[in-house]
PDB file of N, CA and C in Angstrom:
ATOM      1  N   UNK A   1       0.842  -1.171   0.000  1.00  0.00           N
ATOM      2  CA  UNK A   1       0.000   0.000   0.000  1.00  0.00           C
ATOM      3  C   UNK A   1       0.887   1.235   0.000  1.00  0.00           C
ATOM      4  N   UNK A   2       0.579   1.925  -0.649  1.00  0.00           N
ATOM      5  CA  UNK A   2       1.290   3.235  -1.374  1.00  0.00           C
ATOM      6  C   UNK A   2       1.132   4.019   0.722  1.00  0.00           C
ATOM      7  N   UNK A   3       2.055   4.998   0.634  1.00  0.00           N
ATOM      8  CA  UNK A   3       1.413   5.938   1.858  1.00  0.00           C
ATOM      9  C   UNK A   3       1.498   7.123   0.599  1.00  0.00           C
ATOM     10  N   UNK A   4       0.728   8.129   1.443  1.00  0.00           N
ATOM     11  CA  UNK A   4       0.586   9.281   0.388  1.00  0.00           C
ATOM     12  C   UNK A   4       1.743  10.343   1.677  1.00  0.00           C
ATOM     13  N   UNK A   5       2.432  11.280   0.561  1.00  0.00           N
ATOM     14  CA  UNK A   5       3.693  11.823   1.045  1.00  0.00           C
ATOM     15  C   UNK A   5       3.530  12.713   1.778  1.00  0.00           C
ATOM     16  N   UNK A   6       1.877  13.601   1.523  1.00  0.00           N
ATOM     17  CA  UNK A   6       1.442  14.400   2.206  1.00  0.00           C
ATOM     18  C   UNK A   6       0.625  14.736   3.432  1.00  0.00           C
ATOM     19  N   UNK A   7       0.670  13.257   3.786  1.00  0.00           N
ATOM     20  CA  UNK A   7      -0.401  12.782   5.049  1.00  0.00           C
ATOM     21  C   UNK A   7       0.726  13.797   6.119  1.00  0.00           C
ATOM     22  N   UNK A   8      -0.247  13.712   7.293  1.00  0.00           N
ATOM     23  CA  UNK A   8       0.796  14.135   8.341  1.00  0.00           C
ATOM     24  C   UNK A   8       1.299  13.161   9.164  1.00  0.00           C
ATOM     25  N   UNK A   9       2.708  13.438   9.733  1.00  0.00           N
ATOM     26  CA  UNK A   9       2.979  12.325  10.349  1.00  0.00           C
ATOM     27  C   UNK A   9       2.515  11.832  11.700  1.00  0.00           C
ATOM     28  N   UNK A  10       2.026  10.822  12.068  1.00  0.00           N
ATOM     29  CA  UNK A  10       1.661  10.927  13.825  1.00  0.00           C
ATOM     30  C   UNK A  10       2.323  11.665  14.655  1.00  0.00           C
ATOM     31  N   UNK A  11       1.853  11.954  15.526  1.00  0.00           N
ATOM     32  CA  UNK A  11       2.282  12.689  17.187  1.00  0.00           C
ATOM     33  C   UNK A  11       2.222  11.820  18.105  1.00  0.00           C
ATOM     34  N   UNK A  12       2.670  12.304  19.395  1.00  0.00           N
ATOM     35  CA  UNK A  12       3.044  11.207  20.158  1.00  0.00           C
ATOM     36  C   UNK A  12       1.101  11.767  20.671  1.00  0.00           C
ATOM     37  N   UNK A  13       0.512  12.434  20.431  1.00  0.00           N
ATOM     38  CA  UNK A  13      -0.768  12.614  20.939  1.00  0.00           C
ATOM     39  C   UNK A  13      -1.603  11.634  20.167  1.00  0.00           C
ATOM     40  N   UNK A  14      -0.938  11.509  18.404  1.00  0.00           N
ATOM     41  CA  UNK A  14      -1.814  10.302  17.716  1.00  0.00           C
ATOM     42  C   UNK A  14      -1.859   8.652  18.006  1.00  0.00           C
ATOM     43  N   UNK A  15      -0.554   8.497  18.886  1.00  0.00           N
ATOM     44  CA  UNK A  15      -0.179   7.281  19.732  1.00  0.00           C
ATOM     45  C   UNK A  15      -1.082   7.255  20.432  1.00  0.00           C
ATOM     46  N   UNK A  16      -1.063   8.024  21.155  1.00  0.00           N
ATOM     47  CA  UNK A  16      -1.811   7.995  22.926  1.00  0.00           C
ATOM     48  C   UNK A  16      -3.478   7.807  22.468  1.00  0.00           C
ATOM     49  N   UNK A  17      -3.830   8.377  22.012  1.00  0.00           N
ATOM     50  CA  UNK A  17      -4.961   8.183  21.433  1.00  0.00           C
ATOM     51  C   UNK A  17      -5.457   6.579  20.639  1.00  0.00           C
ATOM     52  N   UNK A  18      -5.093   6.154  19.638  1.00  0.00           N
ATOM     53  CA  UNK A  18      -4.675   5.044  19.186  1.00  0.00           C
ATOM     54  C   UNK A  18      -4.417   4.181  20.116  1.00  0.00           C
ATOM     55  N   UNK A  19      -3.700   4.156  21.394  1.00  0.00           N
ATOM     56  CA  UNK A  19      -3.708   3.008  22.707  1.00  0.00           C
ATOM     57  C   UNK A  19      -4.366   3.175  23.296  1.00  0.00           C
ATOM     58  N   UNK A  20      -5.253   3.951  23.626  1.00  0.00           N
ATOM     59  CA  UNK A  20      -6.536   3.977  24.357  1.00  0.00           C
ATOM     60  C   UNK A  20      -7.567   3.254  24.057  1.00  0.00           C
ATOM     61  N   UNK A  21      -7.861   3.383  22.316  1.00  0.00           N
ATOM     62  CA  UNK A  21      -8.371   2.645  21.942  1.00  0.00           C
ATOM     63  C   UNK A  21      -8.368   1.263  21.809  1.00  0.00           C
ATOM     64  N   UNK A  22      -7.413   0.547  22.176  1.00  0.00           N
ATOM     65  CA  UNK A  22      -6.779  -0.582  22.419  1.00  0.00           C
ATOM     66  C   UNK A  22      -7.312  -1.034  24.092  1.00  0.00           C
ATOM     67  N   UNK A  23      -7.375  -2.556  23.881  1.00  0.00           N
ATOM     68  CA  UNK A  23      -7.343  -3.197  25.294  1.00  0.00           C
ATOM     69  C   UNK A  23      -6.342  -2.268  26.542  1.00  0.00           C
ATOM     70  N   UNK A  24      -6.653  -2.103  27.396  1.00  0.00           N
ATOM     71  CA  UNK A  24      -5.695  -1.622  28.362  1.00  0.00           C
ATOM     72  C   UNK A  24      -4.374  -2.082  28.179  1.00  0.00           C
ATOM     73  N   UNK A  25      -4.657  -4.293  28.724  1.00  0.00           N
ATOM     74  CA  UNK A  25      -3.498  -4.367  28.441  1.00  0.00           C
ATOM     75  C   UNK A  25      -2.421  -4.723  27.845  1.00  0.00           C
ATOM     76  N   UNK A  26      -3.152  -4.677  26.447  1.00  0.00           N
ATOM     77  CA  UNK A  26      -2.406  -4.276  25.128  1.00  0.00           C
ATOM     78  C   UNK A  26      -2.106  -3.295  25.022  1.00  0.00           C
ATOM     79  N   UNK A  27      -2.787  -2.306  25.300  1.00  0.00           N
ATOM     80  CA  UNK A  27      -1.474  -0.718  25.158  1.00  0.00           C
ATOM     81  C   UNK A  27      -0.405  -0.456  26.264  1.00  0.00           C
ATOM     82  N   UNK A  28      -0.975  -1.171  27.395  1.00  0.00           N
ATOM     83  CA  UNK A  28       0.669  -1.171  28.328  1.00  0.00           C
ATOM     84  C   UNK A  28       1.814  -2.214  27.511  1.00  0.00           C
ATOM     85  N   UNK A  29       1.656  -3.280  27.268  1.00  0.00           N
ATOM     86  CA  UNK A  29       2.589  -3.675  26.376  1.00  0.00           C
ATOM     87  C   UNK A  29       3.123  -2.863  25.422  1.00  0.00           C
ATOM     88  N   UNK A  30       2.507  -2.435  23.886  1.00  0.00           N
ATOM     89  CA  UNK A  30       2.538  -1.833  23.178  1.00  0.00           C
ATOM     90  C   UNK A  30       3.248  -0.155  23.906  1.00  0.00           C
ATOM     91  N   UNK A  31       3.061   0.671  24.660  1.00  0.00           N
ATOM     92  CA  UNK A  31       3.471   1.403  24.941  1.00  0.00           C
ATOM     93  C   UNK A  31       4.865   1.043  25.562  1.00  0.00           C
ATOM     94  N   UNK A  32       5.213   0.241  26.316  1.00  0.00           N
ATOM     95  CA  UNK A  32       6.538  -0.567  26.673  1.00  0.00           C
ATOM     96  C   UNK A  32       7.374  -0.579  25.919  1.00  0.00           C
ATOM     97  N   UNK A  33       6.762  -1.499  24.700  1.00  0.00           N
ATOM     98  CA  UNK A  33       7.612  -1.240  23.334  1.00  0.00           C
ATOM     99  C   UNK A  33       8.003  -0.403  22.403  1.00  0.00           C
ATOM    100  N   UNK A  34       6.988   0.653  22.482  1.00  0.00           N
ATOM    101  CA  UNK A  34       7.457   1.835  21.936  1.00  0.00           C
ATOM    102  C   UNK A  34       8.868   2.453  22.636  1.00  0.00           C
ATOM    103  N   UNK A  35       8.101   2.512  24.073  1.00  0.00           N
ATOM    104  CA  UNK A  35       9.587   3.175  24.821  1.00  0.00           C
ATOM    105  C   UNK A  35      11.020   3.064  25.025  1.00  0.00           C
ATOM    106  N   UNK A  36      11.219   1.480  24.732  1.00  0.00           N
ATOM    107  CA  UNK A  36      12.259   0.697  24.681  1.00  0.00           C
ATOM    108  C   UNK A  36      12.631   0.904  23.018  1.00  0.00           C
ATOM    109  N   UNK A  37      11.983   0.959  22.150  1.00  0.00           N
ATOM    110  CA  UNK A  37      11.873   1.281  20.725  1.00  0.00           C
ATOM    111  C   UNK A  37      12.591   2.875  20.943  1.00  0.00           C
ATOM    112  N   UNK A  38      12.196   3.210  21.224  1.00  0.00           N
ATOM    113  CA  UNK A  38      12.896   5.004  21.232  1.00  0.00           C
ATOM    114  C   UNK A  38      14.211   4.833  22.379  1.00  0.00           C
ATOM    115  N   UNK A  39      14.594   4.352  23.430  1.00  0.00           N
ATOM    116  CA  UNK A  39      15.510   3.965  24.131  1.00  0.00           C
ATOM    117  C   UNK A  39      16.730   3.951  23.039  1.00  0.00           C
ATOM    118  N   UNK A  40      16.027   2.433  22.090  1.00  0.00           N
ATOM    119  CA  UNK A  40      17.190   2.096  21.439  1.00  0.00           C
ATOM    120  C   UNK A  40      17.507   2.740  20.436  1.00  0.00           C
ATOM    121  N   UNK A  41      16.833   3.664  19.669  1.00  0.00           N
ATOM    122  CA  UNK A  41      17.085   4.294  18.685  1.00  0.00           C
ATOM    123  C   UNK A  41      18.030   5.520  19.047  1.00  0.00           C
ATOM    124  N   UNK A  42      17.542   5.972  20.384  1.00  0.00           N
ATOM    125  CA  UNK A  42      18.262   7.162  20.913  1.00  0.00           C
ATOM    126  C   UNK A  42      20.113   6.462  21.072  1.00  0.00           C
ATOM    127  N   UNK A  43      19.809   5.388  21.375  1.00  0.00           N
ATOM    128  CA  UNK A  43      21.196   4.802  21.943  1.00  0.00           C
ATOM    129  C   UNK A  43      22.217   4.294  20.888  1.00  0.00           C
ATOM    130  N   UNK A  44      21.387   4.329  19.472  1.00  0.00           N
ATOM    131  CA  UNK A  44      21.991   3.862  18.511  1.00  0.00           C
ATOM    132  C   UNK A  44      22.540   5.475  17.942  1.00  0.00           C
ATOM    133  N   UNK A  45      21.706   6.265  17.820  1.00  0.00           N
ATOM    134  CA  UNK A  45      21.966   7.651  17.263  1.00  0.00           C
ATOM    135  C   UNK A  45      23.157   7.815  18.106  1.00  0.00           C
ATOM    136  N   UNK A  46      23.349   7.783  18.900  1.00  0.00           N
ATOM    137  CA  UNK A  46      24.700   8.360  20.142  1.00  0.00           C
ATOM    138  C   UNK A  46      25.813   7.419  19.423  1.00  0.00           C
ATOM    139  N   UNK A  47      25.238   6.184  19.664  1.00  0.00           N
ATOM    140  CA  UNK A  47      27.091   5.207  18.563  1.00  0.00           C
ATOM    141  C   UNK A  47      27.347   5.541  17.386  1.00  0.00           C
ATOM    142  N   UNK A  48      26.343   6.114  16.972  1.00  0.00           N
ATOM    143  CA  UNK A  48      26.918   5.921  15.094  1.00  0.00           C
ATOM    144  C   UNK A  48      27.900   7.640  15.135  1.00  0.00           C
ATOM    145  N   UNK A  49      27.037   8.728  16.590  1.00  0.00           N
ATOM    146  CA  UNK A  49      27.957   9.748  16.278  1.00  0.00           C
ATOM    147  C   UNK A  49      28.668   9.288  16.687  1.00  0.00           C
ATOM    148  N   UNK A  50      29.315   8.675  17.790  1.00  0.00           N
ATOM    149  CA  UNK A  50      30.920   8.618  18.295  1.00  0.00           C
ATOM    150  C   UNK A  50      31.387   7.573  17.380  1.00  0.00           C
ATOM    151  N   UNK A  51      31.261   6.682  16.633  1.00  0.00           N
ATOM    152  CA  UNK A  51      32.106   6.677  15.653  1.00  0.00           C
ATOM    153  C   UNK A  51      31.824   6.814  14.547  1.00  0.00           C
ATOM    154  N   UNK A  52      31.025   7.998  14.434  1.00  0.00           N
ATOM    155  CA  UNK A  52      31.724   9.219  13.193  1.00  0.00           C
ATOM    156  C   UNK A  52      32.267   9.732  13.477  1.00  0.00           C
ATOM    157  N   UNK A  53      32.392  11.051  14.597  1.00  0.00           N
ATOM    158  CA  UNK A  53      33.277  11.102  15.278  1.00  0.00           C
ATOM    159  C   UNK A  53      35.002  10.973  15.115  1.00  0.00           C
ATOM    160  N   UNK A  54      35.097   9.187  15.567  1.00  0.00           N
ATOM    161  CA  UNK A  54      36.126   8.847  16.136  1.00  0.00           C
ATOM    162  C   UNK A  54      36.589   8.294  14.255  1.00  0.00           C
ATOM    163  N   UNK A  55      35.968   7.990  13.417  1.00  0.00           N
ATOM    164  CA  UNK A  55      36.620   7.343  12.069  1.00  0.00           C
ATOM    165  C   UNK A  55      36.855   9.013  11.503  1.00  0.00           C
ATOM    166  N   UNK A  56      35.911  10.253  11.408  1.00  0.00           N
ATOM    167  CA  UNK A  56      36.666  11.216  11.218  1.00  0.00           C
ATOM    168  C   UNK A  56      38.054  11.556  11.871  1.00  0.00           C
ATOM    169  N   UNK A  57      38.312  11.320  13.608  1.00  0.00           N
ATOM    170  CA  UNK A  57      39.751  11.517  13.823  1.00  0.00           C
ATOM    171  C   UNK A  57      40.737  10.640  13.547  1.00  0.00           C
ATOM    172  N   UNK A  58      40.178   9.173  12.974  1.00  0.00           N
ATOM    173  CA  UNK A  58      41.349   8.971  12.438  1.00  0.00           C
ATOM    174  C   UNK A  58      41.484   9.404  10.739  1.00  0.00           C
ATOM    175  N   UNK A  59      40.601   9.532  10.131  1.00  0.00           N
ATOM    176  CA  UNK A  59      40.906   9.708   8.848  1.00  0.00           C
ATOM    177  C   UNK A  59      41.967  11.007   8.681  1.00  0.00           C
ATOM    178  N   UNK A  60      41.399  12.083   9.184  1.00  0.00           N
ATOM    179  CA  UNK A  60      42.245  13.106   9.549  1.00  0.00           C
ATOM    180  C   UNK A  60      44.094  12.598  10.184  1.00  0.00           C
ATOM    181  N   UNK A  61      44.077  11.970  11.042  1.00  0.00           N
ATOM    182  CA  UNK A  61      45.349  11.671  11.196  1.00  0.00           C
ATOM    183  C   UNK A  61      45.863  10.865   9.701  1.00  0.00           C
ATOM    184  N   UNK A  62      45.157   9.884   9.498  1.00  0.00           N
ATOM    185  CA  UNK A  62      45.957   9.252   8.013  1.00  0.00           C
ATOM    186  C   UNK A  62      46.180  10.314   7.138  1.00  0.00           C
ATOM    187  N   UNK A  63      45.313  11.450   6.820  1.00  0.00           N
ATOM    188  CA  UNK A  63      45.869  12.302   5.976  1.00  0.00           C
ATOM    189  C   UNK A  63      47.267  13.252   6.588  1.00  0.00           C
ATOM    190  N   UNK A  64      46.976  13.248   7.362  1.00  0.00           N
ATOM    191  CA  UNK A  64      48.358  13.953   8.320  1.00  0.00           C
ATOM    192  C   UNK A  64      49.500  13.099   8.057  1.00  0.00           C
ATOM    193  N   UNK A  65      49.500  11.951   8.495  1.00  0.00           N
ATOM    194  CA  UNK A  65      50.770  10.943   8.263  1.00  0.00           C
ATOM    195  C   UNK A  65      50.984  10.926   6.720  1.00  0.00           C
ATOM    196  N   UNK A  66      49.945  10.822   6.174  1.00  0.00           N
ATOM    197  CA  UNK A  66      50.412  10.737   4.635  1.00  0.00           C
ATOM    198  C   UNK A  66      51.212  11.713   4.069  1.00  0.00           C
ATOM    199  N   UNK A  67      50.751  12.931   4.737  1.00  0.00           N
ATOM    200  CA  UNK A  67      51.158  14.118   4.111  1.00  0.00           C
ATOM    201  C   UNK A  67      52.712  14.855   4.060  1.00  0.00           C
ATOM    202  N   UNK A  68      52.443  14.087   5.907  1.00  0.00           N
ATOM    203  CA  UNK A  68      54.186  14.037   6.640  1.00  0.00           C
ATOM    204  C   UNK A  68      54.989  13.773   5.621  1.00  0.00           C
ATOM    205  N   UNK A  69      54.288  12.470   5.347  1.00  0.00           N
ATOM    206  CA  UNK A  69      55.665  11.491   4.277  1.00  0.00           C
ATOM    207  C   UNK A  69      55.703  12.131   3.094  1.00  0.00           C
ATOM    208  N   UNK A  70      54.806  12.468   2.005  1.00  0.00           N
ATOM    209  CA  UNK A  70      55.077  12.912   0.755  1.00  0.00           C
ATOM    210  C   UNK A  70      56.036  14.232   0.839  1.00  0.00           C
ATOM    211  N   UNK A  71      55.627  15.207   2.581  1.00  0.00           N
ATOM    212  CA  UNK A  71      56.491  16.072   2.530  1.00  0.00           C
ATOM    213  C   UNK A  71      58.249  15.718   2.508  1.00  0.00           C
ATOM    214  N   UNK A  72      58.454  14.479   3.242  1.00  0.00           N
ATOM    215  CA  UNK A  72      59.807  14.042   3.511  1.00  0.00           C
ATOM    216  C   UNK A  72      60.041  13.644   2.169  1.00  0.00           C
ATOM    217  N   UNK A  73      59.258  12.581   1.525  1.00  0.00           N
ATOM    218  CA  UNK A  73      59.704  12.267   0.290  1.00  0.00           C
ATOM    219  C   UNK A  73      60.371  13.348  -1.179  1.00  0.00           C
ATOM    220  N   UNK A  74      59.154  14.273  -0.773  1.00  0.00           N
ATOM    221  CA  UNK A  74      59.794  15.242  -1.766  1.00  0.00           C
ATOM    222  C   UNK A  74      61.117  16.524  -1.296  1.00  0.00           C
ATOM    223  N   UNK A  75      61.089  16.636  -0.179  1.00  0.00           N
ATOM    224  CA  UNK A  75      61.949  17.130   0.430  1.00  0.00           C
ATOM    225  C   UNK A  75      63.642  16.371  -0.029  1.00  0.00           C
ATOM    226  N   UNK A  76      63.473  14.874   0.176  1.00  0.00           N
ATOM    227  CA  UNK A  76      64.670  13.940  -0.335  1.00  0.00           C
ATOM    228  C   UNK A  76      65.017  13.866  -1.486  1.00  0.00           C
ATOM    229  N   UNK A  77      64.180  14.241  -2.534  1.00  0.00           N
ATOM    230  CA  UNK A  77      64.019  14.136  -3.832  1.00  0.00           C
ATOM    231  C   UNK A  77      64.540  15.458  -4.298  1.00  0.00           C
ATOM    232  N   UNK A  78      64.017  16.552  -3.257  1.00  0.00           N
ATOM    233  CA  UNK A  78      64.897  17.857  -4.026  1.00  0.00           C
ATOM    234  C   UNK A  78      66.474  18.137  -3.481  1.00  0.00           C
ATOM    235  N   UNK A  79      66.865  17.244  -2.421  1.00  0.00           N
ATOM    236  CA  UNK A  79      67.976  17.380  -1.970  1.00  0.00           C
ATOM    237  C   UNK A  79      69.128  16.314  -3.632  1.00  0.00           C
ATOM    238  N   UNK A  80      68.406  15.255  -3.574  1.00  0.00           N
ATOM    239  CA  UNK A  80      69.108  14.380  -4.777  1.00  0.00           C
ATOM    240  C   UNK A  80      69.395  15.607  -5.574  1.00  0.00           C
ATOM    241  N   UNK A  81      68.061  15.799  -6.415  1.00  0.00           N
ATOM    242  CA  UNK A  81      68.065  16.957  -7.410  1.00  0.00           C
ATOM    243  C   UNK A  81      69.424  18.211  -7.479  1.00  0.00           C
ATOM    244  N   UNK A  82      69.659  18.761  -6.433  1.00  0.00           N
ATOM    245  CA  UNK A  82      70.247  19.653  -6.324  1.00  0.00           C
ATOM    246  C   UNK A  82      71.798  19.034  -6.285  1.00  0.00           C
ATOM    247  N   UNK A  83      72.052  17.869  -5.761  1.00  0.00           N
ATOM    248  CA  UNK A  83      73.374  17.208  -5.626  1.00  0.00           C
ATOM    249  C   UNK A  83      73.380  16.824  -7.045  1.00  0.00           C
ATOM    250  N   UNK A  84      73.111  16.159  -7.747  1.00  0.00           N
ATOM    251  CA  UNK A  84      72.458  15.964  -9.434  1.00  0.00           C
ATOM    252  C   UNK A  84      73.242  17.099  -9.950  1.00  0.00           C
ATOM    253  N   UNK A  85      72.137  18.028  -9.769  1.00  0.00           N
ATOM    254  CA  UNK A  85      72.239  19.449 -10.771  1.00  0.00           C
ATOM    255  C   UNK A  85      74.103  19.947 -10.282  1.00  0.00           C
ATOM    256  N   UNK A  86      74.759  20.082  -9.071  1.00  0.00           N
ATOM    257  CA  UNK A  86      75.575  19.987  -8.887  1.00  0.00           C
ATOM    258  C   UNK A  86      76.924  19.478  -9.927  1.00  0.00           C
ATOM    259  N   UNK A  87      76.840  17.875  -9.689  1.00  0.00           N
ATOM    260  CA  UNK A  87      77.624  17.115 -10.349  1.00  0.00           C
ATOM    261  C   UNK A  87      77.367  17.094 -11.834  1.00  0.00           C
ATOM    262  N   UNK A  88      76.688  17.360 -12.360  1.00  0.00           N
ATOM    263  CA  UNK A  88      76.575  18.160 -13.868  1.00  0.00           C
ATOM    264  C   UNK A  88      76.839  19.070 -14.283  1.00  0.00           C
ATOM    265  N   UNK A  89      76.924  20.367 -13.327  1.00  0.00           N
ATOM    266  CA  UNK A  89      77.460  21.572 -13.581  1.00  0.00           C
ATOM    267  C   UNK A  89      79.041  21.461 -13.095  1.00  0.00           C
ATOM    268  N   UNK A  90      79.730  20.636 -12.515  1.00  0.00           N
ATOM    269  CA  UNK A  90      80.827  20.659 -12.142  1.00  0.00           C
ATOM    270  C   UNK A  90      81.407  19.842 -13.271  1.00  0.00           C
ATOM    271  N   UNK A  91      80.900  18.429 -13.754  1.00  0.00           N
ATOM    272  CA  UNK A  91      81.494  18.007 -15.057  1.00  0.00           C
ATOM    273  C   UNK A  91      81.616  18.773 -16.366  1.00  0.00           C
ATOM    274  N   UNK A  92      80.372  19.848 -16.498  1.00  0.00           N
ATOM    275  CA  UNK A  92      80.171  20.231 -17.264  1.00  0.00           C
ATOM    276  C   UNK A  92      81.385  22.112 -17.589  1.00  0.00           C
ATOM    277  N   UNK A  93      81.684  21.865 -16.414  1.00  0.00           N
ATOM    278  CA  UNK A  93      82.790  23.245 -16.439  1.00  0.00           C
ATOM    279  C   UNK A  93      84.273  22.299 -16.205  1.00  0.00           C
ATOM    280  N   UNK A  94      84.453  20.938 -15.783  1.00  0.00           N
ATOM    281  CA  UNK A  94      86.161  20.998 -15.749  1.00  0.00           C
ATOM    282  C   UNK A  94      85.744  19.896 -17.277  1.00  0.00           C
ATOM    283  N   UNK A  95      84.953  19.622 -17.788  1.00  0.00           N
ATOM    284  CA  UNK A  95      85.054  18.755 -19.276  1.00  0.00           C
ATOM    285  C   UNK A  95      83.992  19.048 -19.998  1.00  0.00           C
ATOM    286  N   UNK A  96      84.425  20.349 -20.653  1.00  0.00           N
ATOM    287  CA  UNK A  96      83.347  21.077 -21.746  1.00  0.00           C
ATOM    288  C   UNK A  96      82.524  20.174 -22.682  1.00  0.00           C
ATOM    289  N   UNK A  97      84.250  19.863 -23.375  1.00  0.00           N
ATOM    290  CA  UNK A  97      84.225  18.776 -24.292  1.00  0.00           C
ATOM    291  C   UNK A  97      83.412  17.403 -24.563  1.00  0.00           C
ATOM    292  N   UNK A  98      83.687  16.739 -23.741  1.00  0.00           N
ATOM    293  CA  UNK A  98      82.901  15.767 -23.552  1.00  0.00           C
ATOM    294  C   UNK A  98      81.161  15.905 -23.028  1.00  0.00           C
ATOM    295  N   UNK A  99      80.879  16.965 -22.481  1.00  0.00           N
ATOM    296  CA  UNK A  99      79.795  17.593 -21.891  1.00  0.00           C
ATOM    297  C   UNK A  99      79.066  17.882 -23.168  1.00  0.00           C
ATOM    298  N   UNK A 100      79.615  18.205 -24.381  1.00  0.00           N
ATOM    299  CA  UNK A 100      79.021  19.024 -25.537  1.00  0.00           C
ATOM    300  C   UNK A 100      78.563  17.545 -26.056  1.00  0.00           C
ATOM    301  N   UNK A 101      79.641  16.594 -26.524  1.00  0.00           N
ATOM    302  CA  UNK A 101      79.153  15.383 -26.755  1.00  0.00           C
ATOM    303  C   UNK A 101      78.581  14.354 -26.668  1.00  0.00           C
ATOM    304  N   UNK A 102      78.167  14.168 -25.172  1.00  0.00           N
ATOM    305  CA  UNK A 102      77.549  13.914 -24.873  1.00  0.00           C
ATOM    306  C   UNK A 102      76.025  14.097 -24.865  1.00  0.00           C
ATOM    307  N   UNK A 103      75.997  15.716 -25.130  1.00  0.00           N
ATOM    308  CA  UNK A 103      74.398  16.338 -25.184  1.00  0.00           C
ATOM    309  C   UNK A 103      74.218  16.368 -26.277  1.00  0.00           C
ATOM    310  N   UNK A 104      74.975  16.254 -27.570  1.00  0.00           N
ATOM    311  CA  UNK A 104      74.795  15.978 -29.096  1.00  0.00           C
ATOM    312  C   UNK A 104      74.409  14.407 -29.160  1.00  0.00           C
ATOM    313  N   UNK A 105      75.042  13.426 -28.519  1.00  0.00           N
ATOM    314  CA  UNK A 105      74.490  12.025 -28.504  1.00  0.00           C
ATOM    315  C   UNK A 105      73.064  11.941 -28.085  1.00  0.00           C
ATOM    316  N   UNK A 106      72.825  12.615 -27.098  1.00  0.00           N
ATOM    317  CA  UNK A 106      71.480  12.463 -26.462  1.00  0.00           C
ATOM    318  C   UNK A 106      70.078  13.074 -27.203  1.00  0.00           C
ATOM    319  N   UNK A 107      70.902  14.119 -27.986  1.00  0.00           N
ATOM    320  CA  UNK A 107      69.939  14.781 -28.978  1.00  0.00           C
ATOM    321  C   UNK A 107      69.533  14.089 -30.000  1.00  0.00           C
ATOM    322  N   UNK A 108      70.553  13.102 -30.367  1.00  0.00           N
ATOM    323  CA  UNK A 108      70.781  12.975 -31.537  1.00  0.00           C
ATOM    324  C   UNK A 108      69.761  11.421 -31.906  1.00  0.00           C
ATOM    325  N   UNK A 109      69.874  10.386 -30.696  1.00  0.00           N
ATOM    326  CA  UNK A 109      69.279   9.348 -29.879  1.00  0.00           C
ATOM    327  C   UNK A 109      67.836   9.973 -30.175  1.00  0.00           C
ATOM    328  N   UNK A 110      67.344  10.948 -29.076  1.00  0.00           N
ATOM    329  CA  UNK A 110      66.276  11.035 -28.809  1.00  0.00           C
ATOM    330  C   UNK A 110      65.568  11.298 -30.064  1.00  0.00           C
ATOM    331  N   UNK A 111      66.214  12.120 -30.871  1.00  0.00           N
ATOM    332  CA  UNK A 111      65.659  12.948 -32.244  1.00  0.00           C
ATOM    333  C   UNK A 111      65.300  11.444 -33.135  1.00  0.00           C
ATOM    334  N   UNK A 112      65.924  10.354 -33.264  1.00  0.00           N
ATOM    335  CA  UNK A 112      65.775   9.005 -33.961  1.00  0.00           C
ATOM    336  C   UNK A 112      64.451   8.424 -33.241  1.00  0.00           C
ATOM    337  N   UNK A 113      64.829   8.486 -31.739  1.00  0.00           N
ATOM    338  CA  UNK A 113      63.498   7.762 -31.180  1.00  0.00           C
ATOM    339  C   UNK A 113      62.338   8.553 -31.558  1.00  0.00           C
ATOM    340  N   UNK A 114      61.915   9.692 -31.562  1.00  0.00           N
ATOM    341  CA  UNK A 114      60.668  10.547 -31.765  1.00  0.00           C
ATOM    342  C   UNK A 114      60.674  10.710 -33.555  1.00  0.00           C
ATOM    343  N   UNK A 115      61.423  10.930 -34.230  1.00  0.00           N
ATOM    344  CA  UNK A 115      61.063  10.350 -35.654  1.00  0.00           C
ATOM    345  C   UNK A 115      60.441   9.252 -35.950  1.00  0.00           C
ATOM    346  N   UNK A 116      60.736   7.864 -35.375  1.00  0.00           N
ATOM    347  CA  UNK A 116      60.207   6.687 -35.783  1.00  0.00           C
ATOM    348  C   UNK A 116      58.236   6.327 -35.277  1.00  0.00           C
ATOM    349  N   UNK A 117      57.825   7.740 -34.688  1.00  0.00           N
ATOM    350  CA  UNK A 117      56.809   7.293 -34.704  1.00  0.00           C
ATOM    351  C   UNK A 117      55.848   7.178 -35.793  1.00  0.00           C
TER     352      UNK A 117
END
């Protein structure tokens, strides 16, 4: 059975009413269960925030640790770089020569590889 979207929703006055109409003590049961019914719902709403909560503080830390590291990683990577760039500029000023020929080989290589496509 369809519900229609625009009905209104019960009140706890449309309950009370509705168990009255009921055997006595069928609505003390029935009211029991409601209460314990809202108990647990209340008690479930409280866990799911604390761990949202608690999976937001860790997600937040994994992005922290992650971040740590890519910072170290690239930090190591520009230290190489610069020792690199170093030892190229130092070959490249006590052996011109070979420095020139070398970058004509590499030109010369690469220029064959990117032709053959």
């Amino acid at each position: 059975m369809a519900r229609n979207p625009k009905a209104a929703k019960p009140t706890e006055a449309d309950l009370q009413k509705a168990l009255e109409a009921l055997d006595p003590g069928l609505a003390e049961v029935l009211r029991g269960q409601f209460d314990d019914l809202r108990d647990e719902i209340t008690r479930m709403s409280e866990t799911l925030a604390v761990m949202g909560r608690s999976g937001a503080a860790a997600a937040r830390a994994g992005v922290a640790g992650a971040q740590e590291a890519a910072e170290e990683k690239l930090t190591e990577a520009r230290e190489r770089l610069a020792g690199v760039q170093g030892e190229v500029e130092a070959f490249t000023r006590n052996e011109p020569v070979k420095a020139l020929g070398i970058a004509a080989g590499i030109g010369l290589f690469l220029g064959l590889l990117l032709s053959r496509r």
